[in-house]
PDB file of N, CA and C in Angstrom:
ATOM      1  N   UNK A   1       0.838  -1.190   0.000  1.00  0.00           N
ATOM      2  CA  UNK A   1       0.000   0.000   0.000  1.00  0.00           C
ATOM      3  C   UNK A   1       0.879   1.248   0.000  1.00  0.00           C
ATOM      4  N   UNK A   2       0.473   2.171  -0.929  1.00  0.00           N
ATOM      5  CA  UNK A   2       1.281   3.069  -1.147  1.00  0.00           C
ATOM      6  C   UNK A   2       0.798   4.154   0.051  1.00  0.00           C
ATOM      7  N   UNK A   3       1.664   4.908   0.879  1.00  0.00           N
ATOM      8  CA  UNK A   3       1.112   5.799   2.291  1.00  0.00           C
ATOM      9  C   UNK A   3       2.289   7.118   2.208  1.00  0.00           C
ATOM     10  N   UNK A   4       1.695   8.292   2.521  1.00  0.00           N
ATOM     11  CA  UNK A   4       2.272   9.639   2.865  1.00  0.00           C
ATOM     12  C   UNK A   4       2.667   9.172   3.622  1.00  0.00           C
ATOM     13  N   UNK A   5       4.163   9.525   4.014  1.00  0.00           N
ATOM     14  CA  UNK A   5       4.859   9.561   5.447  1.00  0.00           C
ATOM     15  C   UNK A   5       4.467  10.619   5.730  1.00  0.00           C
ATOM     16  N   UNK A   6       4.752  11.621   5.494  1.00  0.00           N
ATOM     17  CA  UNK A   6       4.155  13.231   6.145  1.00  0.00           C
ATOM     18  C   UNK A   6       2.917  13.367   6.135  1.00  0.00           C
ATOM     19  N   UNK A   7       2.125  12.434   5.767  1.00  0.00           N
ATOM     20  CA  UNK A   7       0.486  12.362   6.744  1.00  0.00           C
ATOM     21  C   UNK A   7       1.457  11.738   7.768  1.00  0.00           C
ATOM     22  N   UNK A   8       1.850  10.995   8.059  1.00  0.00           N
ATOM     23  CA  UNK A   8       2.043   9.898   9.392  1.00  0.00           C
ATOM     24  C   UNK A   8       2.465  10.640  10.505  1.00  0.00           C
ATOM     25  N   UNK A   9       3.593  11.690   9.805  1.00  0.00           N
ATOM     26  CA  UNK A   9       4.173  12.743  10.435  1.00  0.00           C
ATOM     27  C   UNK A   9       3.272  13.407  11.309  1.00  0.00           C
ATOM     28  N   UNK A  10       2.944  14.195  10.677  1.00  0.00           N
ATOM     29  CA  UNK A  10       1.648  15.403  10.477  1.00  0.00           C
ATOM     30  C   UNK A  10       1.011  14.826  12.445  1.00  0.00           C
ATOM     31  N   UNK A  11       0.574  13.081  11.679  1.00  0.00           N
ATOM     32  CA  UNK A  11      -0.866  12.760  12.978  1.00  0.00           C
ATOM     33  C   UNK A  11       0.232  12.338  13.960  1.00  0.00           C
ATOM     34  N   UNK A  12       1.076  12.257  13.840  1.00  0.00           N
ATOM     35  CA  UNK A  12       2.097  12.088  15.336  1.00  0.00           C
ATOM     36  C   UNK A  12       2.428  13.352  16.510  1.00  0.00           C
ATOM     37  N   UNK A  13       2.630  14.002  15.292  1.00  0.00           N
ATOM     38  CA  UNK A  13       3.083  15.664  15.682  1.00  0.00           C
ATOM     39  C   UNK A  13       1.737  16.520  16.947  1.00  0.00           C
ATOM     40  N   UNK A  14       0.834  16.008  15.832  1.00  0.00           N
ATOM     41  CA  UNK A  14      -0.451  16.863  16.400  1.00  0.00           C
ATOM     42  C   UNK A  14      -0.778  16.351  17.302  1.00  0.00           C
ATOM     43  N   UNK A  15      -0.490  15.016  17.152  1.00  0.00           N
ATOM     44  CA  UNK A  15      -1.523  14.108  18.846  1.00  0.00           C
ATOM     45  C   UNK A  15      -0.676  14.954  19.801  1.00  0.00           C
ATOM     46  N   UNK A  16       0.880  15.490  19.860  1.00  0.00           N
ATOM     47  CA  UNK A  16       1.896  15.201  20.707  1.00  0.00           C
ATOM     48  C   UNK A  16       1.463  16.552  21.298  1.00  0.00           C
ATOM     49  N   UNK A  17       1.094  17.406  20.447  1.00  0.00           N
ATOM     50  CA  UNK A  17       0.319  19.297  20.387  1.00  0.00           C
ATOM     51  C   UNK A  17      -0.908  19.564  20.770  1.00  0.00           C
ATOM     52  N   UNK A  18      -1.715  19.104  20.301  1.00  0.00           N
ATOM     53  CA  UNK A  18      -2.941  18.963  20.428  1.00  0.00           C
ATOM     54  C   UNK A  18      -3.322  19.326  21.919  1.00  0.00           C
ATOM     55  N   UNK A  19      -2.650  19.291  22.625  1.00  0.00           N
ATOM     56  CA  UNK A  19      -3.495  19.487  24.379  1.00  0.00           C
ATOM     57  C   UNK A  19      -3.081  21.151  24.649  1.00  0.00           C
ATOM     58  N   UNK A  20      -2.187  21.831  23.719  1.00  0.00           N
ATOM     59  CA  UNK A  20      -1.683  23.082  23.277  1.00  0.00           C
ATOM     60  C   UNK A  20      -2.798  24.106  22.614  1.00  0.00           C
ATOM     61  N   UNK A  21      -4.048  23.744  22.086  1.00  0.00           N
ATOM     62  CA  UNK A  21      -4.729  24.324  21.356  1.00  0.00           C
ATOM     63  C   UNK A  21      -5.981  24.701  22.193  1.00  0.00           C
ATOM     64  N   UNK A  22      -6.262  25.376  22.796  1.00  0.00           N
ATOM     65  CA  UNK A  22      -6.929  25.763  23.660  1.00  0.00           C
ATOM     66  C   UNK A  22      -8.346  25.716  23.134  1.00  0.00           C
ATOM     67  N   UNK A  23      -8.250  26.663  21.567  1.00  0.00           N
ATOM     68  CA  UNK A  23      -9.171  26.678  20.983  1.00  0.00           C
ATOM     69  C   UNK A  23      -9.198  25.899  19.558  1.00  0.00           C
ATOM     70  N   UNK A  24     -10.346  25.836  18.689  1.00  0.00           N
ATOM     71  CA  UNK A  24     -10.895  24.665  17.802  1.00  0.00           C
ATOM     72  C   UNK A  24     -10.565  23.029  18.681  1.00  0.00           C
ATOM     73  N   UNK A  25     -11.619  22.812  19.144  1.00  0.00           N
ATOM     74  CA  UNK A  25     -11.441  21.543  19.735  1.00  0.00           C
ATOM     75  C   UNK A  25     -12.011  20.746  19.253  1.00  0.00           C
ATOM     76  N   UNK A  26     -13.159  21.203  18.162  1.00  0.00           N
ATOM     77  CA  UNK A  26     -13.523  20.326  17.406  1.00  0.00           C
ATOM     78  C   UNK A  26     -12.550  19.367  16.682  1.00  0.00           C
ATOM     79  N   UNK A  27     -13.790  18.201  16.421  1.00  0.00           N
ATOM     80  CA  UNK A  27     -12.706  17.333  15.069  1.00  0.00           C
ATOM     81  C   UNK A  27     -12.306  17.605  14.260  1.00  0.00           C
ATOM     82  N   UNK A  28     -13.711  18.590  13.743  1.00  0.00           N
ATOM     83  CA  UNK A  28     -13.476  18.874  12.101  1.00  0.00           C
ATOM     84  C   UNK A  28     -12.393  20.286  11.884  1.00  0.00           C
ATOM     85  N   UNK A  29     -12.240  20.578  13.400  1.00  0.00           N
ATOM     86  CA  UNK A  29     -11.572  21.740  13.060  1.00  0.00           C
ATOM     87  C   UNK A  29      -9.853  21.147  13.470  1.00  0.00           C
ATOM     88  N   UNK A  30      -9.723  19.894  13.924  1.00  0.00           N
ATOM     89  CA  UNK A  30      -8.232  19.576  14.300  1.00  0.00           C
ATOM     90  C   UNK A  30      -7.793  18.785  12.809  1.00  0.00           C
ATOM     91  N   UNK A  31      -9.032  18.425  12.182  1.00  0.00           N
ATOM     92  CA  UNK A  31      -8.794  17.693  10.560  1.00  0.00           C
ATOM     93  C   UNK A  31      -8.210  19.240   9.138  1.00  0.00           C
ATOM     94  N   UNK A  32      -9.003  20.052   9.726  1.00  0.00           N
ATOM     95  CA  UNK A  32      -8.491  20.936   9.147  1.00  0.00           C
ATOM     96  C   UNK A  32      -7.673  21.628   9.108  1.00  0.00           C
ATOM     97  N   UNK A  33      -6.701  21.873  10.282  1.00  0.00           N
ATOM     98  CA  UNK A  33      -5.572  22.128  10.893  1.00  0.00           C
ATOM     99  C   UNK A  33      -4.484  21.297  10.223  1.00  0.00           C
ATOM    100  N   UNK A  34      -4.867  19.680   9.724  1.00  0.00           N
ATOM    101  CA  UNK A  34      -3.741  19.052   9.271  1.00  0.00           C
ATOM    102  C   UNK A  34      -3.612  19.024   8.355  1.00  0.00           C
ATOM    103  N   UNK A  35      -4.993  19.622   7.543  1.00  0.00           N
ATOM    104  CA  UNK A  35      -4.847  19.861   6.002  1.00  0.00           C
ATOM    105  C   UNK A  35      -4.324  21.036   5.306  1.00  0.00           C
ATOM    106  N   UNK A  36      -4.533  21.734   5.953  1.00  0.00           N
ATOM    107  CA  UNK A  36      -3.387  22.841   5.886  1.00  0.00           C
ATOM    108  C   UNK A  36      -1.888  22.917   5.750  1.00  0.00           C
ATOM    109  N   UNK A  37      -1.785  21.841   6.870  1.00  0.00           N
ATOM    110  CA  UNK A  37      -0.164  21.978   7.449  1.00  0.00           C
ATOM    111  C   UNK A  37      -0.107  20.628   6.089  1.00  0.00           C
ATOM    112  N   UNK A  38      -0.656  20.036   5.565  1.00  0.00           N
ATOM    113  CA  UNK A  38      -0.076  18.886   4.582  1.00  0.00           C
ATOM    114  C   UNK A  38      -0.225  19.590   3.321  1.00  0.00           C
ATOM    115  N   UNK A  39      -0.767  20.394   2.721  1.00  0.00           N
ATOM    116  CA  UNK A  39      -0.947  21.456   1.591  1.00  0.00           C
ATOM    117  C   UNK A  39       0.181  21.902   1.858  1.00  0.00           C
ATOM    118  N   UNK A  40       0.825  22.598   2.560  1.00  0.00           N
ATOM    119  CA  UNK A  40       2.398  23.233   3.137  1.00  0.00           C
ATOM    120  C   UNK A  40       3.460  22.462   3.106  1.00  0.00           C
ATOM    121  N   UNK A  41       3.453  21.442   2.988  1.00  0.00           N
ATOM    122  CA  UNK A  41       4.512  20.326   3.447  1.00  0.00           C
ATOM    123  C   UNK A  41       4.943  19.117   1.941  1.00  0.00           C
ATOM    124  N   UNK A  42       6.016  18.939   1.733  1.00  0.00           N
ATOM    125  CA  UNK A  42       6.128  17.851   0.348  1.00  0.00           C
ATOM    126  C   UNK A  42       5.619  16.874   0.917  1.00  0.00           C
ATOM    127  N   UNK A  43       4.742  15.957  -0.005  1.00  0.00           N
ATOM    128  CA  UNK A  43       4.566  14.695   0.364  1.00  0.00           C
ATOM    129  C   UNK A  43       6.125  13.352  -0.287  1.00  0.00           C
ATOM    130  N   UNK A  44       5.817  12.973   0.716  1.00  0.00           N
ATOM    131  CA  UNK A  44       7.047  11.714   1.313  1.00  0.00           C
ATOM    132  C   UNK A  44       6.561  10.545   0.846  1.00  0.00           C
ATOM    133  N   UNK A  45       6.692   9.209  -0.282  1.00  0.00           N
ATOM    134  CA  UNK A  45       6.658   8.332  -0.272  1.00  0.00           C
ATOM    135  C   UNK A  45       8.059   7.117  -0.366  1.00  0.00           C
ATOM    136  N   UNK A  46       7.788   6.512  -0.169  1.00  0.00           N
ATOM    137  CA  UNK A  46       9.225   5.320  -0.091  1.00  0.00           C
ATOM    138  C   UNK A  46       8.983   4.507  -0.961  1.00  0.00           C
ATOM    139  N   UNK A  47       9.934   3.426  -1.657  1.00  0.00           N
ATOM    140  CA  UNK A  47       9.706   2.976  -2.326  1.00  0.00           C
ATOM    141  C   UNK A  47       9.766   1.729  -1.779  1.00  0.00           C
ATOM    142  N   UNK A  48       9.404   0.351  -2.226  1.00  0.00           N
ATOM    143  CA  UNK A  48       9.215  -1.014  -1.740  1.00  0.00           C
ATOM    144  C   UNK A  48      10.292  -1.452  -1.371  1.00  0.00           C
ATOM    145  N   UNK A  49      11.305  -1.150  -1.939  1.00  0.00           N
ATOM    146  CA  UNK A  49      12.710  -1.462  -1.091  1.00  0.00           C
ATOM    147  C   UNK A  49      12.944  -0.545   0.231  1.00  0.00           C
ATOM    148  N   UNK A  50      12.534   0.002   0.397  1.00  0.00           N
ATOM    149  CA  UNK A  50      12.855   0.864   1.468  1.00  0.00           C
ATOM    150  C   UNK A  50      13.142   0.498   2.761  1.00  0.00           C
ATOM    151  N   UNK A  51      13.499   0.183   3.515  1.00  0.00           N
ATOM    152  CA  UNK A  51      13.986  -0.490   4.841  1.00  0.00           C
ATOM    153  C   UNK A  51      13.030  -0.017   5.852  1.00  0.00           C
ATOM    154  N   UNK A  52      12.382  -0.822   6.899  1.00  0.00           N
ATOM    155  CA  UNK A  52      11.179   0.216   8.058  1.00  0.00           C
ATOM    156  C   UNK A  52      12.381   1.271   8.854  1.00  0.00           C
ATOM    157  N   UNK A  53      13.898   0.697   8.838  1.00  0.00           N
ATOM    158  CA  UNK A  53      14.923   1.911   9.718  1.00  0.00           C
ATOM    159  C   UNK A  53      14.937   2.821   8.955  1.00  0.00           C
ATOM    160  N   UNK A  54      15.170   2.905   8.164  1.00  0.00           N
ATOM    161  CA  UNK A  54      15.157   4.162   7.017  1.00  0.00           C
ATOM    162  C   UNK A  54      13.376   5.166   7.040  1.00  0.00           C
ATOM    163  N   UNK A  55      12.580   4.302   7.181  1.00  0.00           N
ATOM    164  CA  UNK A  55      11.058   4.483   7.401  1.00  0.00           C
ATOM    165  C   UNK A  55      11.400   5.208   8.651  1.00  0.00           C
ATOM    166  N   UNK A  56      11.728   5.152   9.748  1.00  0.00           N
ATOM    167  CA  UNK A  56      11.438   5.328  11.134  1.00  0.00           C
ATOM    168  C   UNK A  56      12.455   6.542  11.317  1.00  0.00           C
ATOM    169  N   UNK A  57      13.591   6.679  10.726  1.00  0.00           N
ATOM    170  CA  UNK A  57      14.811   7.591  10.820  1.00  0.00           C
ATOM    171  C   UNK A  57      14.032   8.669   9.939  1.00  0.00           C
ATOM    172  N   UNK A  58      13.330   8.468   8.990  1.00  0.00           N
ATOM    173  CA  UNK A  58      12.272   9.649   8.311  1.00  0.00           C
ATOM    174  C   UNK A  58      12.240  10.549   9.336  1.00  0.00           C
ATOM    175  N   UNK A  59      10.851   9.632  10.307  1.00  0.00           N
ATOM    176  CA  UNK A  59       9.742  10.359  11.146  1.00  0.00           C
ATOM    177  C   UNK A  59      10.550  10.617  12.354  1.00  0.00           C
ATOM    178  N   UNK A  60      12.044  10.437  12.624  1.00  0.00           N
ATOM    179  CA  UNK A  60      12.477  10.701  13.919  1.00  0.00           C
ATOM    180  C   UNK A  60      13.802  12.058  13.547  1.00  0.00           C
ATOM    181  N   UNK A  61      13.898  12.345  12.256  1.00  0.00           N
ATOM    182  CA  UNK A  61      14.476  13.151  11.883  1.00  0.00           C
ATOM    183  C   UNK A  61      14.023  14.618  12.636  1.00  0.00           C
ATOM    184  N   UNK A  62      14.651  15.103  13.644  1.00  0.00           N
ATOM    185  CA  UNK A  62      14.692  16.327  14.321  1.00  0.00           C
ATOM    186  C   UNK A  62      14.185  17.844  13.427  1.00  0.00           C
ATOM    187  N   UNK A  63      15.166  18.060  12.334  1.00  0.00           N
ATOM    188  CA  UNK A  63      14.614  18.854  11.777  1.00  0.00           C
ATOM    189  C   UNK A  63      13.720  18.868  11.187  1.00  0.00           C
ATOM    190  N   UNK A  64      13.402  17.886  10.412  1.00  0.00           N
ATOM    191  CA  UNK A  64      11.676  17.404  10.012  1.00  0.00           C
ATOM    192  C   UNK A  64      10.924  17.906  10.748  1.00  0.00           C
ATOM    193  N   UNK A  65      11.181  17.277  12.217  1.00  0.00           N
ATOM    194  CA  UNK A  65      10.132  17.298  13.106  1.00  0.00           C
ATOM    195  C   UNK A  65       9.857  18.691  13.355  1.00  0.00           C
ATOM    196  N   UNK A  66      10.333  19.808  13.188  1.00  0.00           N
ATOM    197  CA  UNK A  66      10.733  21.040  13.508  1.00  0.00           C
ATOM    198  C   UNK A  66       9.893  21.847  12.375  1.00  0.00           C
ATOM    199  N   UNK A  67      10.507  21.794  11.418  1.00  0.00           N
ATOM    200  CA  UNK A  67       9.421  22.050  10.484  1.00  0.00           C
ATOM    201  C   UNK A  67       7.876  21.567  10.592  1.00  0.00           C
ATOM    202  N   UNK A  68       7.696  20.288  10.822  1.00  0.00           N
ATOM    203  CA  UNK A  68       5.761  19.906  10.299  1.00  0.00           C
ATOM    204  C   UNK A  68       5.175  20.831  11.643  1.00  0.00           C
ATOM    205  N   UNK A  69       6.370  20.851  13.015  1.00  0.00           N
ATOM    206  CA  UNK A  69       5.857  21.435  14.115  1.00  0.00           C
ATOM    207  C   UNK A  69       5.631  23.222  13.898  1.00  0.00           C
ATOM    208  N   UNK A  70       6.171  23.427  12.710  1.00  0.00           N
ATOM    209  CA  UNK A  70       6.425  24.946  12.465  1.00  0.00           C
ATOM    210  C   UNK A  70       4.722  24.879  11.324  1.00  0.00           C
ATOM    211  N   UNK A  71       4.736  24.389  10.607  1.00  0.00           N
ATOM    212  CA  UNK A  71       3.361  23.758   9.594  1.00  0.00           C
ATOM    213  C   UNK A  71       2.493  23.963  10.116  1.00  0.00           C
ATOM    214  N   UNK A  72       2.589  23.281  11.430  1.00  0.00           N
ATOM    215  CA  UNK A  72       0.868  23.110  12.005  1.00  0.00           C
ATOM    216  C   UNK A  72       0.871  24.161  12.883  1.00  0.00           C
ATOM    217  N   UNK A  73       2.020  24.773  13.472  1.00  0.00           N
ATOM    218  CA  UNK A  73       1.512  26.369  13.628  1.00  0.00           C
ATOM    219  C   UNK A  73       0.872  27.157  12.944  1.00  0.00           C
ATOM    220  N   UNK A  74       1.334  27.271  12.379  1.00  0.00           N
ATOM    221  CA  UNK A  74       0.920  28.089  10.818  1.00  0.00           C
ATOM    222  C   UNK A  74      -0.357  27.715  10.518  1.00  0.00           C
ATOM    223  N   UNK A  75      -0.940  26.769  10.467  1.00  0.00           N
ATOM    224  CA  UNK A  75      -1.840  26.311  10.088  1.00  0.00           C
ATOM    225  C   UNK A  75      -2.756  26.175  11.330  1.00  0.00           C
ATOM    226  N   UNK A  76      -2.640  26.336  12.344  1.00  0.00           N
ATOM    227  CA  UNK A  76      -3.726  26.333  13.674  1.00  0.00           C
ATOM    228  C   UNK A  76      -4.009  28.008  13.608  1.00  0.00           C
ATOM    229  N   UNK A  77      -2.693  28.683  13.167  1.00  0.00           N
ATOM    230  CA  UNK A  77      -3.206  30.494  13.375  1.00  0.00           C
ATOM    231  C   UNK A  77      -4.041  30.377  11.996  1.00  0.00           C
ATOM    232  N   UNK A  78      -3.671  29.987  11.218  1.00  0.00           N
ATOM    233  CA  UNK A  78      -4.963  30.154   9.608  1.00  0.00           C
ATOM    234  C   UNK A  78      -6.144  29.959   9.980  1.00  0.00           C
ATOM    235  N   UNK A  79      -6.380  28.708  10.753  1.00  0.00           N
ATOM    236  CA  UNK A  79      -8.072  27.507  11.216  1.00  0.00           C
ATOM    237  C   UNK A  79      -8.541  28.815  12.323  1.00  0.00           C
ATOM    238  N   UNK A  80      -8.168  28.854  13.551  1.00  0.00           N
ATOM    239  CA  UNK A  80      -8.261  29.268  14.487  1.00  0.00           C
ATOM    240  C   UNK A  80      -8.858  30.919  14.146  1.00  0.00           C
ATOM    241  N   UNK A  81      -7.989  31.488  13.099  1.00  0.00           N
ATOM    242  CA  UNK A  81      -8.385  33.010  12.978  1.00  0.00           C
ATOM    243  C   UNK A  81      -9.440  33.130  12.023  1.00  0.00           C
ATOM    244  N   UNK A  82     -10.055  32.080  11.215  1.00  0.00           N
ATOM    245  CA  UNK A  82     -10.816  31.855  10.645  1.00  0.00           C
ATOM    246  C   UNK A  82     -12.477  31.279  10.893  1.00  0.00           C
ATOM    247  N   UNK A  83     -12.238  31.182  12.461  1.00  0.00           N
ATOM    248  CA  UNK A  83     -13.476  29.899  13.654  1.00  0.00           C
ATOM    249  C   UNK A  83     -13.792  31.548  14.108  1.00  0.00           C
ATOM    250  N   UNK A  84     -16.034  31.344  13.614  1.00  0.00           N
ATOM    251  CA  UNK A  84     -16.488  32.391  13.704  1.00  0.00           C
ATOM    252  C   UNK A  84     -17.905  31.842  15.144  1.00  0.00           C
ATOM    253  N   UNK A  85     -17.716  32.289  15.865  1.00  0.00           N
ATOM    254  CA  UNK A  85     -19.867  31.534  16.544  1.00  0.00           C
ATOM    255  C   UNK A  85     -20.172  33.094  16.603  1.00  0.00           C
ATOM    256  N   UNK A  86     -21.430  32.303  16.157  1.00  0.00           N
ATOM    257  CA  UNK A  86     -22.398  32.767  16.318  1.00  0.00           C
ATOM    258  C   UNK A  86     -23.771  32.843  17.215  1.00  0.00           C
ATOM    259  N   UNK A  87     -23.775  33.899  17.694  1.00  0.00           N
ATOM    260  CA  UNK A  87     -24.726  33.391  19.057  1.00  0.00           C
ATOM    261  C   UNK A  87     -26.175  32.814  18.823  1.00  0.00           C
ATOM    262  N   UNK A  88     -26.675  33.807  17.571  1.00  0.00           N
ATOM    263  CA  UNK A  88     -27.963  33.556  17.371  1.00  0.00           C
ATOM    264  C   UNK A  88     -28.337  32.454  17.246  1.00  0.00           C
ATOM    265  N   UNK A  89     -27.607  31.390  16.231  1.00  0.00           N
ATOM    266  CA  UNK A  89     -28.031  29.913  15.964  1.00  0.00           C
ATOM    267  C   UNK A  89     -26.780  29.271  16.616  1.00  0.00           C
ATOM    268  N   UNK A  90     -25.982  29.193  17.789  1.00  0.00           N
ATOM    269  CA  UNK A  90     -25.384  28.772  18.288  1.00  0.00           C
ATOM    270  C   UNK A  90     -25.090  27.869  17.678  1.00  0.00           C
ATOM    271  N   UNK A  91     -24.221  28.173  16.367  1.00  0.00           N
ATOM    272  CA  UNK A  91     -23.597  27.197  15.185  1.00  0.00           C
ATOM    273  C   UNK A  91     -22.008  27.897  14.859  1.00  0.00           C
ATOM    274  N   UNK A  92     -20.885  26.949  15.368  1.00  0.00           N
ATOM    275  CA  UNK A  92     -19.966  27.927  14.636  1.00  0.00           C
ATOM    276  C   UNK A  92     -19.441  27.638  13.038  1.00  0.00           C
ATOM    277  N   UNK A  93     -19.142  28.671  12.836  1.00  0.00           N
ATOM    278  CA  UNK A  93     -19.146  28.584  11.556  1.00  0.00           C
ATOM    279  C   UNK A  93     -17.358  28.556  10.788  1.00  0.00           C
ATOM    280  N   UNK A  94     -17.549  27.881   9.804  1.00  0.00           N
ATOM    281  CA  UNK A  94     -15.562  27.769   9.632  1.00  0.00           C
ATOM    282  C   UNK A  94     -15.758  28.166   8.691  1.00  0.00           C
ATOM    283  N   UNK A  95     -14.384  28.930   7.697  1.00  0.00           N
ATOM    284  CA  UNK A  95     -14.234  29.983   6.845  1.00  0.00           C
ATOM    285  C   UNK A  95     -15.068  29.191   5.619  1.00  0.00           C
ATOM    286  N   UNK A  96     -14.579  30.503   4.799  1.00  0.00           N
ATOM    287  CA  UNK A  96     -15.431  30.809   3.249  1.00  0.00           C
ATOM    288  C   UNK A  96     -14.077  30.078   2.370  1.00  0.00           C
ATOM    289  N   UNK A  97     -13.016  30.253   2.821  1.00  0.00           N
ATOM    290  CA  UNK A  97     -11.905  30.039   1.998  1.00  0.00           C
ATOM    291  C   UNK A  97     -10.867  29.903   2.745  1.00  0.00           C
ATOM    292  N   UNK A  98     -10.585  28.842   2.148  1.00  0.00           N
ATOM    293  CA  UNK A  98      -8.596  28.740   3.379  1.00  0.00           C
ATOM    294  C   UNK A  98      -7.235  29.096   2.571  1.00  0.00           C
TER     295      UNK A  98
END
């Protein structure tokens, strides 16, 4: 099966952040947070030879990690400054455009 490492990245990063975000606590708003930060980010595939150490030295690569952690900043101030409620129909509402 062919798989993004930098999705894999991405949902490691955020679980590790995630208790950091005070606000959007929604799902749909922590799904959108990663779609952002993966629109921002090259996608990573390996090829069938690829070794799982070589796989794992990817996702444990420091500066990597530094960057997707810099991504999903970026991308929680985009979601976050974009999360509107509304009192009247106590519905919040997420942007027009990202």
């Amino acid at each position: 099966m062919v798989q993004n490492y930098m999705e894999v990245l991405v949902d490691e990063i955020f679980e590790e952040i995630k208790h950091l975000c005070k606000s959007c606590k929604k799902p749909y708003y922590q799904d959108d947070i990663k779609s952002v930060a993966l629109n921002n980010l090259p996608p990573v595939y390996f090829l069938s030879s690829t070794t799982d150490a070589e796989k794992k030295a990817f996702l444990l690569d420091r500066q990597r990690r530094i960057t997707v952690l810099a991504a999903l900043t970026q991308a929680k101030d985009i979601v976050c400054d974009k999360c509107r409620y509304t009192k009247e129909n106590n519905v919040e509402k997420m942007r027009d455009t990202m």
